[in-house]
Protein backbone atom coordinates (compact mmCIF):
# COMPACT_ATOMS: atom_id res chain seq x y z
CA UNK A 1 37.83 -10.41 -104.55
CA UNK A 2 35.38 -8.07 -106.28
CA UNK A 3 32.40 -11.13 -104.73
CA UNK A 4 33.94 -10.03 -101.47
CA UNK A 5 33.22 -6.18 -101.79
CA UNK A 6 29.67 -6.84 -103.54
CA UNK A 7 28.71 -8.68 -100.46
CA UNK A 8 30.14 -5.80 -98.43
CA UNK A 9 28.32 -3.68 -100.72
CA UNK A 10 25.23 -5.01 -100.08
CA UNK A 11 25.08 -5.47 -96.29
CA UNK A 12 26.40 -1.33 -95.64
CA UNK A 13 22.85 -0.88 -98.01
CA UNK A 14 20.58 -2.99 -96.17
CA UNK A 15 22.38 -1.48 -93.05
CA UNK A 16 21.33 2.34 -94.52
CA UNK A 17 17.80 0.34 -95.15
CA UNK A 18 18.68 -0.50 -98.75
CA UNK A 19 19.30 1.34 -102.14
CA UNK A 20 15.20 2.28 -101.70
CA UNK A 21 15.45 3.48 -98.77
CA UNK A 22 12.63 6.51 -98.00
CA UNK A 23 9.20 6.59 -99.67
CA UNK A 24 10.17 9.83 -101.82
CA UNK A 25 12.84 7.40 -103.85
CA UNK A 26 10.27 4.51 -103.66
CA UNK A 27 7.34 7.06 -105.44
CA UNK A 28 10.19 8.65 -107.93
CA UNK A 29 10.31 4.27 -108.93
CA UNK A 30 6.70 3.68 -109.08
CA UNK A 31 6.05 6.95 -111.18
CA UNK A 32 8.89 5.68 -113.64
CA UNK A 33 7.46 2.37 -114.24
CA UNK A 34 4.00 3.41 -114.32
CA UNK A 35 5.14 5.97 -117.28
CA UNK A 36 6.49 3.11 -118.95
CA UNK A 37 3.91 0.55 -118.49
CA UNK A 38 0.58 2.83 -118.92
CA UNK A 39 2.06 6.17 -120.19
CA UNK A 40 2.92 9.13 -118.92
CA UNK A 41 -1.43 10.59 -118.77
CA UNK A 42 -1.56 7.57 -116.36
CA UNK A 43 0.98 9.18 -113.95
CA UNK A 44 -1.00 12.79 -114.28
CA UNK A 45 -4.20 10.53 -113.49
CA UNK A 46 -2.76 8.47 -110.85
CA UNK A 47 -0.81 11.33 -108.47
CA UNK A 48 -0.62 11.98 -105.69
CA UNK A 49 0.98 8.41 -105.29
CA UNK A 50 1.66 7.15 -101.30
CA UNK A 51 4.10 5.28 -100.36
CA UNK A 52 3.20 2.90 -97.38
CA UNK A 53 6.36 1.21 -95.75
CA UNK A 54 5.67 -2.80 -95.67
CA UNK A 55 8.97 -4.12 -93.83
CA UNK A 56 11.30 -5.17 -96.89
CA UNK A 57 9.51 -3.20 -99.47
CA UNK A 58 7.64 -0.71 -100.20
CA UNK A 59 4.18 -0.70 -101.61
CA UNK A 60 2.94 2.71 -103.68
CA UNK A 61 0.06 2.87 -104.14
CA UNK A 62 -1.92 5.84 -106.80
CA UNK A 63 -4.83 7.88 -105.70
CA UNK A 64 -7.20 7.61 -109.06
CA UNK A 65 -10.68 5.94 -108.24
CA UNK A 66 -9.14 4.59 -104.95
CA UNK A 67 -12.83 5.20 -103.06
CA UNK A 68 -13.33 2.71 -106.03
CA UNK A 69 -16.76 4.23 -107.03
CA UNK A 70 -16.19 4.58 -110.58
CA UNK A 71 -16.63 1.60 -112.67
CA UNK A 72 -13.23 0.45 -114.46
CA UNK A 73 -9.86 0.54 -113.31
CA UNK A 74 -8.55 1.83 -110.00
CA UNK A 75 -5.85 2.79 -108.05
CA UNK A 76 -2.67 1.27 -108.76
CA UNK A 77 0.07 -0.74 -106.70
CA UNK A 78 3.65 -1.37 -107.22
CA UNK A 79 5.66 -3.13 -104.81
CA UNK A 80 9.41 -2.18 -104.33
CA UNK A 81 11.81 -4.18 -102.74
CA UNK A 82 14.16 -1.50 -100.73
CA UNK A 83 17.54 -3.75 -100.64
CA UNK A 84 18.02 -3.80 -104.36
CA UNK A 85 14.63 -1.78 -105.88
CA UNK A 86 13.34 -4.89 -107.55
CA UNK A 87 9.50 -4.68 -108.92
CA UNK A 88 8.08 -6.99 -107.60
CA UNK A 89 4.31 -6.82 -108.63
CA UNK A 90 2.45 -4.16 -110.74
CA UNK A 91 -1.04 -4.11 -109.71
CA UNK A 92 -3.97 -2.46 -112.03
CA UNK A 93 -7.32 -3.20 -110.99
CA UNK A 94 -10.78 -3.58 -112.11
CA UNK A 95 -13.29 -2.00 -110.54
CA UNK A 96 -16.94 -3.67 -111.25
CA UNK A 97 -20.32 -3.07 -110.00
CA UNK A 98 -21.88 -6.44 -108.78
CA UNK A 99 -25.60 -6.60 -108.76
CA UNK A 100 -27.43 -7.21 -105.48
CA UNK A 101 -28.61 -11.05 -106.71
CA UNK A 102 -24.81 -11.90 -107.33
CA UNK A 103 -23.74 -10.90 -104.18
CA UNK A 104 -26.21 -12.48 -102.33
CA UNK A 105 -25.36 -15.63 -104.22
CA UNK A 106 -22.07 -14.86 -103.30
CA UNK A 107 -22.66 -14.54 -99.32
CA UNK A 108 -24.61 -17.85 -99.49
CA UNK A 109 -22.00 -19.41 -101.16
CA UNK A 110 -18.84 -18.21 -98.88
CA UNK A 111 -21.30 -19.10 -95.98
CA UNK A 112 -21.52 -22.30 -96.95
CA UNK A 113 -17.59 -22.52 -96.40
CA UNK A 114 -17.75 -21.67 -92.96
């Protein structure tokens, strides 16, 4: 019986768009987990965070070196599923300067694979 009602359950939320279901609950998540991954000075350095709707989940993304023209890390991503608020991926990346020679080894190279 109670199987019967969760299924219920969960079809009225993806019906209402799921349990994360505007980008105001989806940045309230992100926020949350990024103060418990990286710390709450993380949260202060990453905001404003935007919320960008991607079907079936959300992705948030934070505004801290997002022109990404400051060596080291940038701005970071977490993806929300909206019918149950799953994380599913916390990005944090690296942002390195690449010398002219590299990348010009690099354009050969992905040339080469054309």
């Amino acid at each position: 019986m109670a199987d019967d009602q969760d299924g219920y359950f969960l079809i009225f939320q993806e019906m209402q768009g799921g349990i994360v279901n505007n980008p105001k609950i989806a940045i309230d998540i992100a926020e949350l987990v990024v103060a418990n991954v990286y710390g709450d000075n993380e949260v202060k350095l990453q905001r404003p965070f935007e919320a960008f709707d991607e079907t079936d989940r959300w992705r948030i993304e934070g505004s801290y070196n997002r022109d990404r023209k400051i060596e080291g890390h940038g701005p970071i991503e977490i993806w929300i599923r909206k019918r149950d608020a799953k994380i599913i991926d916390v990005v944090n990346p690296v942002i390195m300067e690449v010398p002219e020679e590299v990348q010009e080894i690099i354009r050969e190279e992905m040339s080469k694979k054309k």
